[in-house]
Protein backbone atom coordinates (compact mmCIF):
# COMPACT_ATOMS: atom_id res chain seq x y z
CA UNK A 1 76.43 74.19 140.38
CA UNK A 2 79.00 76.37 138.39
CA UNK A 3 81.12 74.30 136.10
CA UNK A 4 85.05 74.80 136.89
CA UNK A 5 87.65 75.14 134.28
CA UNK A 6 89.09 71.73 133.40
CA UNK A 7 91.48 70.73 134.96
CA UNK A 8 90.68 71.62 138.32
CA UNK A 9 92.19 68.75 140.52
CA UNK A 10 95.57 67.10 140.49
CA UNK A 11 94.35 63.51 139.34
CA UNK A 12 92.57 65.73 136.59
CA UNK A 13 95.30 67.49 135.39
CA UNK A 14 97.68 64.18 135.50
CA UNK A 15 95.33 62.56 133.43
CA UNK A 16 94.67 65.27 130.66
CA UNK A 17 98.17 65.70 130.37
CA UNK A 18 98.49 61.47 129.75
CA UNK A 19 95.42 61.44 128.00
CA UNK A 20 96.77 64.51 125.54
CA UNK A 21 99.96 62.48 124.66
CA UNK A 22 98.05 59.39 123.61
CA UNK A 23 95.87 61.59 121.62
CA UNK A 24 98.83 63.13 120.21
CA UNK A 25 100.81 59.46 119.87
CA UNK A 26 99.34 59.19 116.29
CA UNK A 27 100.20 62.53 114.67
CA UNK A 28 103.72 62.27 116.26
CA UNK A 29 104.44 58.73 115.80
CA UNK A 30 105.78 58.96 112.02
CA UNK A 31 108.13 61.98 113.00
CA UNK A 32 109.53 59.84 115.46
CA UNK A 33 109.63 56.25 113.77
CA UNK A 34 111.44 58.06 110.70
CA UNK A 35 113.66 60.73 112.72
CA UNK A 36 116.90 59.35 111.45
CA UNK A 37 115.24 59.47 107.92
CA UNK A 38 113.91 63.11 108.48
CA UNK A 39 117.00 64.26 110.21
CA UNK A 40 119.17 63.19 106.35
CA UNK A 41 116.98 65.66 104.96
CA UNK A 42 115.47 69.01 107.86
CA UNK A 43 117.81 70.62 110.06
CA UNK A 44 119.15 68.91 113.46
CA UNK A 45 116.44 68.76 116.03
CA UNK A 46 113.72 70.05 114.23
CA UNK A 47 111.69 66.50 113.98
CA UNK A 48 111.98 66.66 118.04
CA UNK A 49 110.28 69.82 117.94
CA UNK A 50 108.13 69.70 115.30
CA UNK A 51 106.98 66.42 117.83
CA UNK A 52 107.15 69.07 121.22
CA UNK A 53 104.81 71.60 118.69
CA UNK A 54 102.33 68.86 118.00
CA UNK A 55 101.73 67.49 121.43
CA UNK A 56 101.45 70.61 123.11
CA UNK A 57 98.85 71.50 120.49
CA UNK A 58 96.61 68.95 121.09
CA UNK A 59 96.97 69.13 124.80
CA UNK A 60 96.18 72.89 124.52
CA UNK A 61 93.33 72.44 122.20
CA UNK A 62 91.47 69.27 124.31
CA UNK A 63 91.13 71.79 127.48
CA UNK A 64 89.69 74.27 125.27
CA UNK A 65 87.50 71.51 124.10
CA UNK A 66 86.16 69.88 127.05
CA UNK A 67 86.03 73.87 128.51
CA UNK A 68 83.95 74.63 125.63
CA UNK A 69 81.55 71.41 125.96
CA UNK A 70 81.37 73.04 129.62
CA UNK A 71 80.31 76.52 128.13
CA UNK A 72 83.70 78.06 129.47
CA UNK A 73 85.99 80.52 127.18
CA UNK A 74 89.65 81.11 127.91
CA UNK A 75 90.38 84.79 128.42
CA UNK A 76 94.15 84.91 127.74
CA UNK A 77 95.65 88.48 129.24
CA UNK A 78 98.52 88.78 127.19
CA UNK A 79 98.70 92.59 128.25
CA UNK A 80 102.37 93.23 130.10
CA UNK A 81 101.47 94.23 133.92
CA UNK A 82 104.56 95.71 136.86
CA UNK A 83 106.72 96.92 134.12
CA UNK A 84 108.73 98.88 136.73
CA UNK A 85 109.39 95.21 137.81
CA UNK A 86 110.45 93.25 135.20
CA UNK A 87 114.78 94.35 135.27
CA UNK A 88 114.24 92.69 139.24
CA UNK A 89 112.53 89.54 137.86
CA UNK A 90 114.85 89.29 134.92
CA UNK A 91 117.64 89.82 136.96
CA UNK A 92 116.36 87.01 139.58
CA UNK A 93 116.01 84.29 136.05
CA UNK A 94 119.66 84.92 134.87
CA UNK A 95 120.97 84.81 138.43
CA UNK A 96 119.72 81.89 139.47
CA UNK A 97 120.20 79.85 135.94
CA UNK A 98 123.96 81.14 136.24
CA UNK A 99 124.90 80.56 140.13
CA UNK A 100 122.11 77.65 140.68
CA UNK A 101 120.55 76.06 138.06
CA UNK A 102 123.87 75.24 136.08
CA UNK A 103 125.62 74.56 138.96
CA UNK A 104 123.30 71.71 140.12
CA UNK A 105 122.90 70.69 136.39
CA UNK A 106 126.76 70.11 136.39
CA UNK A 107 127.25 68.23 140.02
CA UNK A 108 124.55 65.92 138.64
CA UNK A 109 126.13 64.52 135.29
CA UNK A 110 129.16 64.15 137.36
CA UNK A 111 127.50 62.68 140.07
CA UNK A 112 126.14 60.31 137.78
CA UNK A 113 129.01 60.38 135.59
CA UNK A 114 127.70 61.61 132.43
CA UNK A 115 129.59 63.03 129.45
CA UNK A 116 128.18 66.45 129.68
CA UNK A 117 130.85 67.51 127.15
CA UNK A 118 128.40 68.33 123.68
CA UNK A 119 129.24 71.11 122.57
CA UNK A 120 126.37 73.49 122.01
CA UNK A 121 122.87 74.11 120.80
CA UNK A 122 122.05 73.81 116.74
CA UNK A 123 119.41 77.14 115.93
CA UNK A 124 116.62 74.63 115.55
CA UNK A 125 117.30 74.07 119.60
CA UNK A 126 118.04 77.72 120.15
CA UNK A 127 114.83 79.40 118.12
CA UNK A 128 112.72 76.70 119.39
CA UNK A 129 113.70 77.27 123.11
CA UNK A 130 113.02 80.98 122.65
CA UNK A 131 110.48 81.53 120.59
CA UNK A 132 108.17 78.57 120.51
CA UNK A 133 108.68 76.94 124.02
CA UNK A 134 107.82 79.62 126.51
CA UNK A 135 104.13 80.43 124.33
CA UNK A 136 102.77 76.90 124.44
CA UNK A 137 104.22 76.07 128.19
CA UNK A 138 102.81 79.51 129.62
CA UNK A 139 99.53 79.19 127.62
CA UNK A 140 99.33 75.00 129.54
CA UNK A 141 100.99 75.38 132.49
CA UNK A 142 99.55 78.94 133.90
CA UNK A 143 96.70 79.73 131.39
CA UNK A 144 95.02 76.47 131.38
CA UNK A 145 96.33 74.25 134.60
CA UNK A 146 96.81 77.21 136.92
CA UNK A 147 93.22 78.77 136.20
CA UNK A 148 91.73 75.33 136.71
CA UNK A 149 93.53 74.36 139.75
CA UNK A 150 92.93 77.85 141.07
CA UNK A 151 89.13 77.11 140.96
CA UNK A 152 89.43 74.39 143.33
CA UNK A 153 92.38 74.81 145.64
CA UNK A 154 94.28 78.05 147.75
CA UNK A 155 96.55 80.18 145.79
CA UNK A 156 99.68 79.04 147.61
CA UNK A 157 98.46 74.87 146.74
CA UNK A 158 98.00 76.14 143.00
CA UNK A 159 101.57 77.54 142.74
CA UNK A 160 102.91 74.42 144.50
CA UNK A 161 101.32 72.06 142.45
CA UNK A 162 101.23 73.78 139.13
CA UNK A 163 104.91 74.24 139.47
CA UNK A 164 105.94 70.44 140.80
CA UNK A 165 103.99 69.57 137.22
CA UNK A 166 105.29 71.72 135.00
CA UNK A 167 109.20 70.43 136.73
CA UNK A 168 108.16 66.83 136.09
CA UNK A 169 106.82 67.46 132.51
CA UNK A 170 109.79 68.37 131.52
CA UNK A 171 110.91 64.89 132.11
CA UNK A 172 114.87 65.33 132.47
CA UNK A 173 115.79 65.19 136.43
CA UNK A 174 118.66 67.16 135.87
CA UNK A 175 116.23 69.47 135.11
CA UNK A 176 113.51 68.85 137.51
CA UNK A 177 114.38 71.03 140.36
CA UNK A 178 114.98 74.70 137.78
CA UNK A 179 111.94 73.94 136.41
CA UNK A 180 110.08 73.41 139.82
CA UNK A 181 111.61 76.83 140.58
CA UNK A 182 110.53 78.62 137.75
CA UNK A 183 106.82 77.12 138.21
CA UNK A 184 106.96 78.84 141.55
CA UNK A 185 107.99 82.24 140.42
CA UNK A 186 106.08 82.42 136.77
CA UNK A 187 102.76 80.78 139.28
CA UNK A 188 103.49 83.23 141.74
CA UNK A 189 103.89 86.81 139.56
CA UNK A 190 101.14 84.85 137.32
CA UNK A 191 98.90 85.04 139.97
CA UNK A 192 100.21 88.70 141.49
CA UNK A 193 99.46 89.91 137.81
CA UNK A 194 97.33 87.75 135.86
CA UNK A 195 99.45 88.34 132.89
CA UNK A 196 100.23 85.85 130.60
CA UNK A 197 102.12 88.07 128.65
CA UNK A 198 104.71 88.79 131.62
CA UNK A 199 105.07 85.22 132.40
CA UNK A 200 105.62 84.32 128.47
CA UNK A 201 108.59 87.22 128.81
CA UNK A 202 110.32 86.00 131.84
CA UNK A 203 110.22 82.25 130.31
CA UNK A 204 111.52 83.36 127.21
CA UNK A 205 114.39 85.06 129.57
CA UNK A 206 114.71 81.52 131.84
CA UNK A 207 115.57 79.90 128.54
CA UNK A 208 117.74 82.43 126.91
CA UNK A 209 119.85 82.68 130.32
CA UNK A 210 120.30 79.17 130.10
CA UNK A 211 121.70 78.99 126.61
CA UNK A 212 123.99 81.89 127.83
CA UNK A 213 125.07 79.52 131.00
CA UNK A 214 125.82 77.16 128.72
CA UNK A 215 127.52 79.33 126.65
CA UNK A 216 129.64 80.62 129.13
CA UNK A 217 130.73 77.26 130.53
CA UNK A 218 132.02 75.99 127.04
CA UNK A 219 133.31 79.15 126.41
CA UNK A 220 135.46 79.70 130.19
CA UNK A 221 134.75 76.86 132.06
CA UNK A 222 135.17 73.16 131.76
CA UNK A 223 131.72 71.31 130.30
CA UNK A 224 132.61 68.24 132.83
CA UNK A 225 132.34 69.45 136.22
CA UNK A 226 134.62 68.98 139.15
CA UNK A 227 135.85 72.06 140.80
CA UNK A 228 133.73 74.91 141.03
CA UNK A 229 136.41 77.11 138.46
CA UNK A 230 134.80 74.77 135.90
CA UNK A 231 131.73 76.36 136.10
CA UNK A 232 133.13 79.82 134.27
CA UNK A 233 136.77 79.81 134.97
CA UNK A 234 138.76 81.84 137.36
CA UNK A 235 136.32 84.33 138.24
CA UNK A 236 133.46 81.46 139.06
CA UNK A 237 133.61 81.84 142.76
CA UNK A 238 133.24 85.74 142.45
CA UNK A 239 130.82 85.86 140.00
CA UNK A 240 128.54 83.24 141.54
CA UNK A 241 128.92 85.22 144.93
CA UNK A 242 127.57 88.33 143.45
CA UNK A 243 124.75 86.18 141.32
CA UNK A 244 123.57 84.50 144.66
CA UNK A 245 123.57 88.75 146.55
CA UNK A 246 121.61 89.58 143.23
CA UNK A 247 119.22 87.04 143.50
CA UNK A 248 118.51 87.40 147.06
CA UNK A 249 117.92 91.27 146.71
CA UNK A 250 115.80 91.13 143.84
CA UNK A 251 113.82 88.40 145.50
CA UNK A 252 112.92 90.22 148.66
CA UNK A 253 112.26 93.30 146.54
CA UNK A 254 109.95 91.14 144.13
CA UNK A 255 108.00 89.93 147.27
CA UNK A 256 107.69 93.67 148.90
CA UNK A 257 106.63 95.26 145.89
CA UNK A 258 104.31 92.98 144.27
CA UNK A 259 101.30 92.77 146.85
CA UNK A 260 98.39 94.91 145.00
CA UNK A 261 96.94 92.07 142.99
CA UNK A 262 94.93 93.38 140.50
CA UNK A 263 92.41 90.91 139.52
């Protein structure tokens, strides 16, 4: 019988990921017992990351140890694949962070009323987000979890269920449903393209349109949401109009153009 890549079920992958934090719990326990302490003396945020960094390590490195054990190497294809696509996929990340993502993110902390009213990201949060995050979650989420869920389940049941993990890991459920989305579309072109590389690109873009959402709200809008001209002042109802025409056209051209799969 030919070993699969581990993880290849859903009770398998929601157990490596448990079982990775509690390995982890030790080398990231001290950071986070003595952040206040830390925090007097290293920039804002960085003990939270330097935490993120360490987990995800470990996580990453016990697949590619029980893979190993199993005589299975990762083959990472970090080579950049539908390059006449990527303006249409980029365009689909900023316009949905800017007329749906945000949006929803807003309605909720008013919903629930909570002070969404800091006022923005220190560089730890910002280099982090953009240089560090989209690597480790692409190499997890669609170079280790994809690949072993894809040797046990359909294509389309990968993508769903790779995607509804990698919206719960990141644990905030204002967040939940924008990262769901974003597992569906990185799964999906990961899949179309088997590049890493692309995927690692168009997360790196998810965040950066984000911080630029954000940006934009502080900077025209009103942080604490309650008419829709709070979202980026005046022009909000235009501009989210056009977003939500851009998104839909780039979608359907995304899905028409992408069917040679070349693995």
């Amino acid at each position: 019988m030919q070993n699969k890549f581990f993880p290849s079920t859903i009770i398998q992958t929601i157990f490596y990921i448990l079982i990775g934090f509690v390995i982890a719990t030790p080398f990231a326990a001290p950071l986070l017992f003595f952040e206040k302490q830390i925090s007097e003396v290293l920039p804002k945020d960085l003990p939270m990351y330097l935490i993120y960094v360490i987990v995800m390590i470990i996580i990453i490195l016990l697949a590619h140890f029980i893979n190993f054990r199993r005589h299975l190497n990762y083959n990472y294809n970090f080579k950049l694949n539908k390059l006449n696509l990527l303006p249409f996929m980029i365009l689909i990340v900023f316009s949905f962070q800017l007329s749906l993502n945000l949006p929803f993110q807003k309605i909720y902390h008013s919903f629930i009323n909570s002070n969404n009213s800091d006022l923005f990201y220190s560089w730890v949060y910002i280099t982090s987000a953009l240089m560090i995050v989209p690597f480790l979650e692409e190499i997890l989420f669609r170079g280790i979890i994809f690949k072993g869920l894809l040797s046990t389940y359909s294509p389309n049941k990968t993508i769903i269920v790779s995607a509804i993990i990698f919206g719960f890991f990141h644990g905030q459920l204002s967040m939940i449903p924008g990262a769901i989305f974003f597992g569906l579309m990185f799964g999906y072109i990961y899949f179309k393209t088997n590049s890493l590389g692309l995927t690692i690109l168009l997360h790196f873009a998810a965040n950066l349109s984000g911080i630029i959402a954000s940006f934009l709200n502080h900077k025209y809008g009103n942080p604490n949401f309650s008419t829709i001209s709070d979202l980026y002042g005046n022009v909000s109802f235009l501009l989210m109009v056009v977003l939500l025409v851009v998104f839909s056209v780039c979608s359907y051209i995304i899905i028409k153009k992408i069917n040679i799969n070349p693995r």
